[in-house]
PDB file of N, CA and C in Angstrom:
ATOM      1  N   UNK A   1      26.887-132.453-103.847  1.00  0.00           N
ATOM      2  CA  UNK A   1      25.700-133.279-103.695  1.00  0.00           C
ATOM      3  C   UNK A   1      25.014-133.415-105.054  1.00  0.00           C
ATOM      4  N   UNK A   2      24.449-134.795-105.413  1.00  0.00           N
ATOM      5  CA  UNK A   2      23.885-134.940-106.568  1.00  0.00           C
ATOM      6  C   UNK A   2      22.411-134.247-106.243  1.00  0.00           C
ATOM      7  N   UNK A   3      22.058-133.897-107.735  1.00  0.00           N
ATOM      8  CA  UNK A   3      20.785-133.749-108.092  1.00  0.00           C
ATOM      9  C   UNK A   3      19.473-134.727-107.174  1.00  0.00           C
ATOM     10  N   UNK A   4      19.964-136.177-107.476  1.00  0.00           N
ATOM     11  CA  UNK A   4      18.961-136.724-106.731  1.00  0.00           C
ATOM     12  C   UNK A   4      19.152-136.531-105.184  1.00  0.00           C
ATOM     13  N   UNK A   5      20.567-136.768-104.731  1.00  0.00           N
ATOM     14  CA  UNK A   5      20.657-136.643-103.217  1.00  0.00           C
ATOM     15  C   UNK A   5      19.596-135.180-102.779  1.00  0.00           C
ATOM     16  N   UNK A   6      19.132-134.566-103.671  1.00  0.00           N
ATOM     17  CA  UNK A   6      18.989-133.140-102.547  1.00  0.00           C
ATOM     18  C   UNK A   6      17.491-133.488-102.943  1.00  0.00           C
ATOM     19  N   UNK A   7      16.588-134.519-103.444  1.00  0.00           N
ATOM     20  CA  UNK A   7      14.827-134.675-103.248  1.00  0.00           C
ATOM     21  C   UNK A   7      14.908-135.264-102.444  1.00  0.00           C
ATOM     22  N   UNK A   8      13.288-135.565-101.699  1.00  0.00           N
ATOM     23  CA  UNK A   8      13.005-136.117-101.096  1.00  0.00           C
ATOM     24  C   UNK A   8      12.243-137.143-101.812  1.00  0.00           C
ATOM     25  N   UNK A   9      11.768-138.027-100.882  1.00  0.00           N
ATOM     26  CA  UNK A   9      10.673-139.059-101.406  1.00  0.00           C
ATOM     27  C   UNK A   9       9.310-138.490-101.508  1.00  0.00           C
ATOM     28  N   UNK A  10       8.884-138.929-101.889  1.00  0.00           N
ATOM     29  CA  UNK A  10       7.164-138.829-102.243  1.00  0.00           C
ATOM     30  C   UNK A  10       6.366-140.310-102.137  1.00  0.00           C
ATOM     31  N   UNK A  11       5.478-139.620-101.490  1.00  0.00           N
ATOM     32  CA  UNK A  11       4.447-141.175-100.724  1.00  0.00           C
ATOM     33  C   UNK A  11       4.066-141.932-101.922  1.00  0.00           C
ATOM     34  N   UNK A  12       4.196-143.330-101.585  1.00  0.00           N
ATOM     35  CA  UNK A  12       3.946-144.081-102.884  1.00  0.00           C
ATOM     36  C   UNK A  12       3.058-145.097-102.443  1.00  0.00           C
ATOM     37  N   UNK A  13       2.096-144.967-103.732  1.00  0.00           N
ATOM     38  CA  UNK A  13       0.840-146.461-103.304  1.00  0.00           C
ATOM     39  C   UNK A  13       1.228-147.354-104.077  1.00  0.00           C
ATOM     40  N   UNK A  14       0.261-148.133-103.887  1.00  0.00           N
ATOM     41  CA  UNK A  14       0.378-149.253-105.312  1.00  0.00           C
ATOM     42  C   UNK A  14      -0.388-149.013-106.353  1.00  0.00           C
ATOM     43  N   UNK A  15       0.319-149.161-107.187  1.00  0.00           N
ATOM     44  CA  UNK A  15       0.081-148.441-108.722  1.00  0.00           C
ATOM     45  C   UNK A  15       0.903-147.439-109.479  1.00  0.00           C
ATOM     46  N   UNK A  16       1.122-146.655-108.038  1.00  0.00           N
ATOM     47  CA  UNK A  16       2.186-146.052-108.673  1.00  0.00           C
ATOM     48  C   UNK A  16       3.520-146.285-110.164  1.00  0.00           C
ATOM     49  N   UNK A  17       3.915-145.432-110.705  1.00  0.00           N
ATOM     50  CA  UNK A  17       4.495-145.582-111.859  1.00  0.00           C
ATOM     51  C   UNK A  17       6.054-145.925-111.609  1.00  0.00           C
ATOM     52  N   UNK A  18       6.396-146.787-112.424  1.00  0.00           N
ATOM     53  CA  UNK A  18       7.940-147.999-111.990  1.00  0.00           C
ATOM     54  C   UNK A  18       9.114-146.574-112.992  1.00  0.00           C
ATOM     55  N   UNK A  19      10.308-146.614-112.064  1.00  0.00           N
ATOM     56  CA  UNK A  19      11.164-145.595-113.193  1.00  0.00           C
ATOM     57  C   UNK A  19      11.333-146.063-114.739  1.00  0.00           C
ATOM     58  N   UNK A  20      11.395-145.196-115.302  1.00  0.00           N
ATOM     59  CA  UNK A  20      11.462-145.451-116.655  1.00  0.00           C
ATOM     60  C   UNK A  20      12.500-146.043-117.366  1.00  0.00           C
ATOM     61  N   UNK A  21      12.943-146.479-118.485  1.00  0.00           N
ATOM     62  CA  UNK A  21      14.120-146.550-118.866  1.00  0.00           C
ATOM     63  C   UNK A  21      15.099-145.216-118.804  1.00  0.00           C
ATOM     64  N   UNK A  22      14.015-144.143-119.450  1.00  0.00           N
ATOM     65  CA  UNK A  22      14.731-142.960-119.320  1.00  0.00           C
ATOM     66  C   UNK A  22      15.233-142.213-118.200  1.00  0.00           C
ATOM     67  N   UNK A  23      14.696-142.516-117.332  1.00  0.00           N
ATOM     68  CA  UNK A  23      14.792-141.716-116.026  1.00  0.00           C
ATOM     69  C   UNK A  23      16.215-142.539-115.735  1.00  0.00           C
ATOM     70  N   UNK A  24      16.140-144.178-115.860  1.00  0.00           N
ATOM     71  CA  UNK A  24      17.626-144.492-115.452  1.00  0.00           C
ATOM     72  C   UNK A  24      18.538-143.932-115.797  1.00  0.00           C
ATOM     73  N   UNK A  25      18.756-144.133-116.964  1.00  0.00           N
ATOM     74  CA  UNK A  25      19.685-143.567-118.055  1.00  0.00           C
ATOM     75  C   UNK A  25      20.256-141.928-117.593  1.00  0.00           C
ATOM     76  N   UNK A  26      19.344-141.533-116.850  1.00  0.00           N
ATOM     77  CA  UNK A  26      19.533-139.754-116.527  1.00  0.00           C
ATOM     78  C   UNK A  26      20.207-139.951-115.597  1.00  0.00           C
ATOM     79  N   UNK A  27      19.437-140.458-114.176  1.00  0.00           N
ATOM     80  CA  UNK A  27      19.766-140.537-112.864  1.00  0.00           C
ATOM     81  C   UNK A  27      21.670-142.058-112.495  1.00  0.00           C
ATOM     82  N   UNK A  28      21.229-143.164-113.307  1.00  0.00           N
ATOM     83  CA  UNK A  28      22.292-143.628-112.734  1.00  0.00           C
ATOM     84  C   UNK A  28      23.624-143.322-112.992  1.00  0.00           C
ATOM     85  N   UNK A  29      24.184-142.289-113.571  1.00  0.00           N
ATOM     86  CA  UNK A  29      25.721-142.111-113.765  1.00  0.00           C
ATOM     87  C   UNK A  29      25.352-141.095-112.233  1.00  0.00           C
ATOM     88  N   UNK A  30      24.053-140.576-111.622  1.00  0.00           N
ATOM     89  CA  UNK A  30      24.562-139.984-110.334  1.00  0.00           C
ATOM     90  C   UNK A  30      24.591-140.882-109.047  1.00  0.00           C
ATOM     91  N   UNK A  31      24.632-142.249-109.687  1.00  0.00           N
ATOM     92  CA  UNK A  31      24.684-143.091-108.524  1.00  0.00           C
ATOM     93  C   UNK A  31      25.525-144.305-109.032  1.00  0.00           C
ATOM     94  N   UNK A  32      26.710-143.909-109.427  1.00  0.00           N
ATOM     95  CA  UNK A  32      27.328-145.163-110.520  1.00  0.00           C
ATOM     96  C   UNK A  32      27.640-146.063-109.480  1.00  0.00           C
ATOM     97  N   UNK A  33      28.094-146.365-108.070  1.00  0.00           N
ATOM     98  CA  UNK A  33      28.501-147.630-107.863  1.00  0.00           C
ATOM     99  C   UNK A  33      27.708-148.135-107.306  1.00  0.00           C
ATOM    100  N   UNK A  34      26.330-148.010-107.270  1.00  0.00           N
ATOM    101  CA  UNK A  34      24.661-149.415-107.554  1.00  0.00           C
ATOM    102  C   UNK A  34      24.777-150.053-108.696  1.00  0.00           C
ATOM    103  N   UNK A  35      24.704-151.060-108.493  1.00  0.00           N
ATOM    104  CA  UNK A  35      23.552-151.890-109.692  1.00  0.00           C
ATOM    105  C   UNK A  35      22.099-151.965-109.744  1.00  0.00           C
ATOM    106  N   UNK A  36      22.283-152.573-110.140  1.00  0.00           N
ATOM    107  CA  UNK A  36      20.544-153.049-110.661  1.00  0.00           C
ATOM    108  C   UNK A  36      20.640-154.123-110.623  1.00  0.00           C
ATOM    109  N   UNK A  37      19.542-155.034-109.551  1.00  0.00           N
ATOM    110  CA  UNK A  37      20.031-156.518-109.198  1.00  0.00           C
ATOM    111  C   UNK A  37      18.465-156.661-110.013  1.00  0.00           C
ATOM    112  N   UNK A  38      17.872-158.219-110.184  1.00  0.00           N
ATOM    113  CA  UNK A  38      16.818-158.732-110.460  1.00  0.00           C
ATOM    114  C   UNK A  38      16.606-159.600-109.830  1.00  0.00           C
ATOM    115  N   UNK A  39      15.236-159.732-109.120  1.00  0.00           N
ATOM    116  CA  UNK A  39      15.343-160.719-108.296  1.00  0.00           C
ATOM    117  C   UNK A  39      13.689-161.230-107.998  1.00  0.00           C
ATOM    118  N   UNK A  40      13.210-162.556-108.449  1.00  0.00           N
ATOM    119  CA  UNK A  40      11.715-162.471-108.643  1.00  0.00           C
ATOM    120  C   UNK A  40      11.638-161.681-109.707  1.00  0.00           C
ATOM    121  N   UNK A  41      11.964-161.437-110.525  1.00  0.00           N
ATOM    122  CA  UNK A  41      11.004-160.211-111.620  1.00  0.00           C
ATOM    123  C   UNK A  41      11.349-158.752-111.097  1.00  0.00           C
ATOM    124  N   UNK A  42      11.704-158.699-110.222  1.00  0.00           N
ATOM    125  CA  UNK A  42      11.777-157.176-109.580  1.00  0.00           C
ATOM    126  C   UNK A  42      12.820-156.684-109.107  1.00  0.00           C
ATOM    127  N   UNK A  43      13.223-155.505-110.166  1.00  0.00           N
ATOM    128  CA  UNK A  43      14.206-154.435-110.636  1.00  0.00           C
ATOM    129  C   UNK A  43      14.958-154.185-109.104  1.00  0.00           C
ATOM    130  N   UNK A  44      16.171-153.808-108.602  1.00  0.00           N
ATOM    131  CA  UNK A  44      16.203-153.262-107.374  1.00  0.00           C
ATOM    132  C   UNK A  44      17.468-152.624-107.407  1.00  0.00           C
ATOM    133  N   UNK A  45      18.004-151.464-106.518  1.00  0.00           N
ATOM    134  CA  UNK A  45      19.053-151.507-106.704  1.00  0.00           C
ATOM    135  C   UNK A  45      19.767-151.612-105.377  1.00  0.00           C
ATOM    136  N   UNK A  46      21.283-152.107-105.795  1.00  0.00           N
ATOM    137  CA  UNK A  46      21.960-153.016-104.822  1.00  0.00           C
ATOM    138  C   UNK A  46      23.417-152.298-104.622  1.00  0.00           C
ATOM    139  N   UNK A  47      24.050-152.104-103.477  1.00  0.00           N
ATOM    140  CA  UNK A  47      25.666-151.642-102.961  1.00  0.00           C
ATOM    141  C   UNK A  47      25.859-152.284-101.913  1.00  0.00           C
ATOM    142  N   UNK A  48      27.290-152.599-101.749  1.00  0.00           N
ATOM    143  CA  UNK A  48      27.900-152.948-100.877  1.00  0.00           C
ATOM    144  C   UNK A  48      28.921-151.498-100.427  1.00  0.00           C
ATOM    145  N   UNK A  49      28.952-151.410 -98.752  1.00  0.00           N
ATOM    146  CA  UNK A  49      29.733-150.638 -98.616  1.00  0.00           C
ATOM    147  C   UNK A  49      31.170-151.795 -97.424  1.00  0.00           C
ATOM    148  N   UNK A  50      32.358-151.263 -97.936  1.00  0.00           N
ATOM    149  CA  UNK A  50      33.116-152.162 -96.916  1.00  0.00           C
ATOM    150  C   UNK A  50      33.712-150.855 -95.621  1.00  0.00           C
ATOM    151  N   UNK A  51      34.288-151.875 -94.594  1.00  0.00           N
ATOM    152  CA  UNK A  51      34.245-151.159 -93.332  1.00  0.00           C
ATOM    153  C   UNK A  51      35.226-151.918 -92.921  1.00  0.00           C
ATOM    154  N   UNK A  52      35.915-151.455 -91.932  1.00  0.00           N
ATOM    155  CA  UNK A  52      37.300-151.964 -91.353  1.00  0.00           C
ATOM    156  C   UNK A  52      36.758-153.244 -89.854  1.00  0.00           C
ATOM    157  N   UNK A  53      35.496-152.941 -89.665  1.00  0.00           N
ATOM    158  CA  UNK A  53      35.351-153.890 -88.670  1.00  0.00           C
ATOM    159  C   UNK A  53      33.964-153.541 -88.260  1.00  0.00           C
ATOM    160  N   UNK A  54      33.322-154.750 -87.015  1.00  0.00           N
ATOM    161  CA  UNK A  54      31.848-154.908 -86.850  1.00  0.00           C
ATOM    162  C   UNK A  54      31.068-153.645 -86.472  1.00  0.00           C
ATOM    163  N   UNK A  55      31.992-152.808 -85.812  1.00  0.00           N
ATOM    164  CA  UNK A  55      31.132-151.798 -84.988  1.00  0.00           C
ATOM    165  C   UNK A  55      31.158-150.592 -86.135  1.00  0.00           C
ATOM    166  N   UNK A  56      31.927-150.681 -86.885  1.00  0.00           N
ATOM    167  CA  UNK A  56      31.716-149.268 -88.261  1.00  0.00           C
ATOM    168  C   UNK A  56      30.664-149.686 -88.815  1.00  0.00           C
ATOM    169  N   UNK A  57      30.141-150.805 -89.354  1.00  0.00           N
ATOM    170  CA  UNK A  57      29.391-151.333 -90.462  1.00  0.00           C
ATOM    171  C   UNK A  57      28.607-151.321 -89.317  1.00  0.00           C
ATOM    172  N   UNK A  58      27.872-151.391 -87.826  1.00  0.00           N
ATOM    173  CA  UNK A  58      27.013-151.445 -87.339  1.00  0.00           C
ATOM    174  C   UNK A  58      26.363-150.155 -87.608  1.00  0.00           C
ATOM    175  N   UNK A  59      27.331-148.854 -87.312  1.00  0.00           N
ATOM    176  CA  UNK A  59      27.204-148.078 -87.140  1.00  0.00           C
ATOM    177  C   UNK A  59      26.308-147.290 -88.711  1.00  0.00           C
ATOM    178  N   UNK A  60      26.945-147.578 -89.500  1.00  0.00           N
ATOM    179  CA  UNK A  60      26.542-146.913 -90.944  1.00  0.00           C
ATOM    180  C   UNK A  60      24.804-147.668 -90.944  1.00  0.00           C
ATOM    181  N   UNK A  61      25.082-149.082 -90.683  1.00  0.00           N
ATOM    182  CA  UNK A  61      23.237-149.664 -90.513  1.00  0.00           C
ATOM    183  C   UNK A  61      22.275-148.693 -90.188  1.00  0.00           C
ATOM    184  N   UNK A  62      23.122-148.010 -88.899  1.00  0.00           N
ATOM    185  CA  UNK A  62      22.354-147.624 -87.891  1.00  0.00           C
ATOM    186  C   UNK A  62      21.912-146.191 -88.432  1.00  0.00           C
ATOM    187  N   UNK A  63      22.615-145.262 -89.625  1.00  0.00           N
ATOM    188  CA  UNK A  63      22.843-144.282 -90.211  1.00  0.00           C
ATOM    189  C   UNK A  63      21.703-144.526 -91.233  1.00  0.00           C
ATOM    190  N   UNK A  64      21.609-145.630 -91.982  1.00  0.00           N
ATOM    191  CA  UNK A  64      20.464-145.930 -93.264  1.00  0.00           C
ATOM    192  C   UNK A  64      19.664-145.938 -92.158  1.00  0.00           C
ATOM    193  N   UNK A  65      19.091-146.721 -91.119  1.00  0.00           N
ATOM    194  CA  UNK A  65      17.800-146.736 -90.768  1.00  0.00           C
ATOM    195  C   UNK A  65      17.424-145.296 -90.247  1.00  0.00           C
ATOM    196  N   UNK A  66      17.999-144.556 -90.254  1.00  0.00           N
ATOM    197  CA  UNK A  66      17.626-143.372 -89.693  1.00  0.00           C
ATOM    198  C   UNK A  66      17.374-142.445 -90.599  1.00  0.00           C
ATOM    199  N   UNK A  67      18.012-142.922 -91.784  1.00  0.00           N
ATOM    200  CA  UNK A  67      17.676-141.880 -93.242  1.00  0.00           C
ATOM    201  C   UNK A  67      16.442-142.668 -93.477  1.00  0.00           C
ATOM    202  N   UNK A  68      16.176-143.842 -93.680  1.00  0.00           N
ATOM    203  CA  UNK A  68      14.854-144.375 -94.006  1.00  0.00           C
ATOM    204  C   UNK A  68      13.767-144.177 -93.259  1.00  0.00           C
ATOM    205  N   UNK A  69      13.768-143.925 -91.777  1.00  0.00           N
ATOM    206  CA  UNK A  69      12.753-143.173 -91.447  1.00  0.00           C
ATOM    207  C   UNK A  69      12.699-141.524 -91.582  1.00  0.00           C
ATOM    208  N   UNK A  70      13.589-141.121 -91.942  1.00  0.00           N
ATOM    209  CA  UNK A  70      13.727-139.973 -92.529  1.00  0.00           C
ATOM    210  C   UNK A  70      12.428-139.514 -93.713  1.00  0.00           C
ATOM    211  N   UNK A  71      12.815-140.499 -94.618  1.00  0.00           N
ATOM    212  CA  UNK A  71      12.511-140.419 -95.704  1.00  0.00           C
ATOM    213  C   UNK A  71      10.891-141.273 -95.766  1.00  0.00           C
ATOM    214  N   UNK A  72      10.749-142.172 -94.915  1.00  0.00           N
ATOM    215  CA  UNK A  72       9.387-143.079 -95.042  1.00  0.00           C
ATOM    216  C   UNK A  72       9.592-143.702 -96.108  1.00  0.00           C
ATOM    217  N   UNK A  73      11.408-144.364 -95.951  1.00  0.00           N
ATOM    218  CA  UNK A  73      10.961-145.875 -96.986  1.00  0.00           C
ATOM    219  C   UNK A  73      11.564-146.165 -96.741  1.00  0.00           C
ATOM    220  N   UNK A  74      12.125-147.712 -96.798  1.00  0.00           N
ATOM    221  CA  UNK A  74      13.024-148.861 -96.115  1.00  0.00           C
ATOM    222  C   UNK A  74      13.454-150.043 -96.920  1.00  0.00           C
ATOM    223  N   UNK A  75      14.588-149.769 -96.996  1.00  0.00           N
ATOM    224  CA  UNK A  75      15.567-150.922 -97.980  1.00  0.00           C
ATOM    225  C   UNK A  75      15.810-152.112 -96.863  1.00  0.00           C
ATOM    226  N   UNK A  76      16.539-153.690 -97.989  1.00  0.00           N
ATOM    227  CA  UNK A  76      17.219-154.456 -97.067  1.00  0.00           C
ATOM    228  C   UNK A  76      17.993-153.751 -96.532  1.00  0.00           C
ATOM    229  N   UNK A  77      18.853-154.224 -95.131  1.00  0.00           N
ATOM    230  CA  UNK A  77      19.913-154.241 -95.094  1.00  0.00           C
ATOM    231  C   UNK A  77      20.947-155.040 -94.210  1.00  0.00           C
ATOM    232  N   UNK A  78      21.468-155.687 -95.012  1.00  0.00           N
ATOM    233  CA  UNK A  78      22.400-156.861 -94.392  1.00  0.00           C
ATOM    234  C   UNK A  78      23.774-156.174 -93.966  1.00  0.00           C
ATOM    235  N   UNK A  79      24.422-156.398 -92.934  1.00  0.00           N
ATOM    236  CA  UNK A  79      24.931-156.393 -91.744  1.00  0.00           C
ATOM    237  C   UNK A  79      26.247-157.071 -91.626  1.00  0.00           C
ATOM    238  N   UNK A  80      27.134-157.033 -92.099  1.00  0.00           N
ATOM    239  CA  UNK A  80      28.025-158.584 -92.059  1.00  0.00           C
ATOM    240  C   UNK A  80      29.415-157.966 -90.972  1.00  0.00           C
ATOM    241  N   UNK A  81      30.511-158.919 -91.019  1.00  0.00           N
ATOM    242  CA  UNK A  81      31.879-157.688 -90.110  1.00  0.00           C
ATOM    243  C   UNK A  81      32.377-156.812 -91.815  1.00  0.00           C
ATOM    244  N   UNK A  82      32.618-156.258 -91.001  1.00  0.00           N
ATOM    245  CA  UNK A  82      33.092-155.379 -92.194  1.00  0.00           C
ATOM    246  C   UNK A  82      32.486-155.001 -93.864  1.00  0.00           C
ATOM    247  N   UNK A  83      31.392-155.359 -93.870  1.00  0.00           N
ATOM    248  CA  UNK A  83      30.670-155.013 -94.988  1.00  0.00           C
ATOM    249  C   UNK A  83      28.967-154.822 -94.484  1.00  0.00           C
ATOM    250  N   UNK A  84      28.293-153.950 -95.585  1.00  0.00           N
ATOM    251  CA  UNK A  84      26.888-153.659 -95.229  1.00  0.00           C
ATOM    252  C   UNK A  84      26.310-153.465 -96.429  1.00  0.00           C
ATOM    253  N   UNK A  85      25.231-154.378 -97.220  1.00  0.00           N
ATOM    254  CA  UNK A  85      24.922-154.203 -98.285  1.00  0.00           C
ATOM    255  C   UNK A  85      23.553-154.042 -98.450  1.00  0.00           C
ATOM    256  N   UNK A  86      23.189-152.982 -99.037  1.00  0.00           N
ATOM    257  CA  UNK A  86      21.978-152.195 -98.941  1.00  0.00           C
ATOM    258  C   UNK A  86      21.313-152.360-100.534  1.00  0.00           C
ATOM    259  N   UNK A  87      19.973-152.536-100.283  1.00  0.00           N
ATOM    260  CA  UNK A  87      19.023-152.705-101.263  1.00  0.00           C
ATOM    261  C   UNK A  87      17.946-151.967-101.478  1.00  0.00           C
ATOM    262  N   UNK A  88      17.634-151.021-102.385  1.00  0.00           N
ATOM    263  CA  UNK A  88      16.433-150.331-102.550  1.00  0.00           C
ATOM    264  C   UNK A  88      15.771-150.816-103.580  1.00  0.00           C
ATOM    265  N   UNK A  89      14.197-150.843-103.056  1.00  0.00           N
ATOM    266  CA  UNK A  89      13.108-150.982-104.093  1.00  0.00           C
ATOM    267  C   UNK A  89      11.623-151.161-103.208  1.00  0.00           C
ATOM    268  N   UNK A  90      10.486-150.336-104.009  1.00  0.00           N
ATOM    269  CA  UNK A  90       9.766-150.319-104.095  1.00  0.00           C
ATOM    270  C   UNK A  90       8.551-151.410-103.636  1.00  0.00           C
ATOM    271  N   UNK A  91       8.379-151.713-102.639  1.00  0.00           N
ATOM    272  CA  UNK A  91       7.945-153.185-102.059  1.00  0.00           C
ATOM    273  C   UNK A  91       6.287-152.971-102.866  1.00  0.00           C
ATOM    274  N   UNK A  92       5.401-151.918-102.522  1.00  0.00           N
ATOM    275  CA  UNK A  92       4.314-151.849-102.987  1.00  0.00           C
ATOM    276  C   UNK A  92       3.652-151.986-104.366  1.00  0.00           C
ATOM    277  N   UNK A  93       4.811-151.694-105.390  1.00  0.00           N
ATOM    278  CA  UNK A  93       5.166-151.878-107.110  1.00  0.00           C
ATOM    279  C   UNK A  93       5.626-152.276-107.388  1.00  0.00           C
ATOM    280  N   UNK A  94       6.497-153.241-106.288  1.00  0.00           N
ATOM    281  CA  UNK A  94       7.171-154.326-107.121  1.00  0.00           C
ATOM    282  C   UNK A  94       8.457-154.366-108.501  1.00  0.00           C
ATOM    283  N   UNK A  95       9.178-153.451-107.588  1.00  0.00           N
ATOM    284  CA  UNK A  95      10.320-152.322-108.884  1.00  0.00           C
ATOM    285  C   UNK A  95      10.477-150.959-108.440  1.00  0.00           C
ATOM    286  N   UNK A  96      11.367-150.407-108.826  1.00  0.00           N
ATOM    287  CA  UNK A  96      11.956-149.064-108.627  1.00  0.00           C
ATOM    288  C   UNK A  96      11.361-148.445-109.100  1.00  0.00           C
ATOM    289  N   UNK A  97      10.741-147.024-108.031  1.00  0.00           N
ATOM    290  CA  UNK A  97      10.659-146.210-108.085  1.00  0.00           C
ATOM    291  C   UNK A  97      11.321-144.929-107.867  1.00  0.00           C
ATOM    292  N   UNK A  98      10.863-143.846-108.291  1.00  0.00           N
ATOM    293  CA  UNK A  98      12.186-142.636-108.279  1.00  0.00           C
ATOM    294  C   UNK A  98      12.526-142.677-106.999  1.00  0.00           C
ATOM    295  N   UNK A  99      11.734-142.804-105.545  1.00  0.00           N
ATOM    296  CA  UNK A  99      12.305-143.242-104.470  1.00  0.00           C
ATOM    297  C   UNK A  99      13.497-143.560-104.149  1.00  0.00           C
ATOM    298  N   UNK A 100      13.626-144.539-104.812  1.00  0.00           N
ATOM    299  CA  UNK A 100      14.591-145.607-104.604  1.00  0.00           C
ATOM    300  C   UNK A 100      16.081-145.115-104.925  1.00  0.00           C
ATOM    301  N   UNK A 101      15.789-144.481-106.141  1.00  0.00           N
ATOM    302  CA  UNK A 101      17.309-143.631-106.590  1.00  0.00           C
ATOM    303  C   UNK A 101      17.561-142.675-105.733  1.00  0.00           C
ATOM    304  N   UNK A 102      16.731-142.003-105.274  1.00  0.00           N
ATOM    305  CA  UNK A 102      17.074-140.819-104.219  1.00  0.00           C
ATOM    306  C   UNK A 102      17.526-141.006-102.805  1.00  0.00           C
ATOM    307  N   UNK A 103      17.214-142.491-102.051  1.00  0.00           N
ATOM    308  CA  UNK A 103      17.941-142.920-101.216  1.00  0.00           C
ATOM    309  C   UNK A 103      18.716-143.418-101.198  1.00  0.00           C
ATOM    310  N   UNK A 104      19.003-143.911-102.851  1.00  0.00           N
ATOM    311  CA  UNK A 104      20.376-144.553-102.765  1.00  0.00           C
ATOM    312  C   UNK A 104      21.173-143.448-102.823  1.00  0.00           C
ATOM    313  N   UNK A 105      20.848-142.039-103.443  1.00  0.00           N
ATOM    314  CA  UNK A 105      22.094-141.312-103.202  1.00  0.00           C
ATOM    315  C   UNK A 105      22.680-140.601-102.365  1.00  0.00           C
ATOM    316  N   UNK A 106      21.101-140.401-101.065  1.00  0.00           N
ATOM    317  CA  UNK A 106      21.133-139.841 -99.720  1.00  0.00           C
ATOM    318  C   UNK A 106      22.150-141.314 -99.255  1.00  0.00           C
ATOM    319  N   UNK A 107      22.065-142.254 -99.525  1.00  0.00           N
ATOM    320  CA  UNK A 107      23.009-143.440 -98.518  1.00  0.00           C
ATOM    321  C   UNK A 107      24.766-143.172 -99.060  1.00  0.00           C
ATOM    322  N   UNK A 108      24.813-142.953-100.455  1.00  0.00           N
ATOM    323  CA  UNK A 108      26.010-142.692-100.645  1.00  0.00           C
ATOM    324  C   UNK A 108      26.914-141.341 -99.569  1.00  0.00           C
ATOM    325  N   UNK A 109      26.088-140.482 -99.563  1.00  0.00           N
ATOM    326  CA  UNK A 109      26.276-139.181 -98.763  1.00  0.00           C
ATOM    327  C   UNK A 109      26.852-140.006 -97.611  1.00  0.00           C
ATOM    328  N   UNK A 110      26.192-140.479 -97.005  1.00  0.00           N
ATOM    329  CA  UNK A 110      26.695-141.095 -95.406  1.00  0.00           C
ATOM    330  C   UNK A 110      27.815-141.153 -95.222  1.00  0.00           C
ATOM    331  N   UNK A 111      28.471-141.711 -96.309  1.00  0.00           N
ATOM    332  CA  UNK A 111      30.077-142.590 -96.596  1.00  0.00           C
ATOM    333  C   UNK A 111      30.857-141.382 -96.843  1.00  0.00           C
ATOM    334  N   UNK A 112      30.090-140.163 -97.414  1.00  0.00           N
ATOM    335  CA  UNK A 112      31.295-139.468 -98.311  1.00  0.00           C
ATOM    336  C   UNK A 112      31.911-138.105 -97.084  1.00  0.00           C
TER     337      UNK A 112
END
């Protein structure tokens, strides 16, 4: 388990502070197959996971929403047959917060 997989989140307002350059640079080789999408101005990060058919990829959906109320934060997440592509970011700041890396690596866990 990565470093980030084993925090939790921490309640975030608005204002809160956006990850740093540095903090990326630390944290994303523990989450190498995200990107970093841009979209509006705002940083996010983005995976696709693939699946052999509708009811696996339902199923893993059904796995993030349950880590996201886990955690008290909530990514996209699109749904397709055989693929499920998940988006984290920060709706209240408008950009990634350390949040965001830490569920993306609790979501990697799911798969592994």
């Amino acid at each position: 388990m990565s470093k980030l997989a084993s925090l939790h989140c921490e309640a975030c307002r608005a204002g809160a502070p956006l990850v740093t350059q540095e903090e990326l640079q630390e944290f994303m080789p523990q989450i190498p197959e995200w990107c970093i999408e841009t979209r509006n101005n705002i940083l996010q990060l983005e995976r696709s996971f693939a699946f052999g058919n509708f009811v696996d990829a339902m199923a893993f959906s059904q796995k993030i929403a349950d880590l996201a109320e886990a955690e008290s934060h909530h990514p996209a997440v699109l749904t397709e047959w055989g693929k499920v592509t998940v988006t984290w970011w920060t709706h209240k700041i408008k950009g990634l917060h350390r949040n965001d890396l830490i569920c993306a690596a609790k979501t990697d866990l799911l798969v592994s």
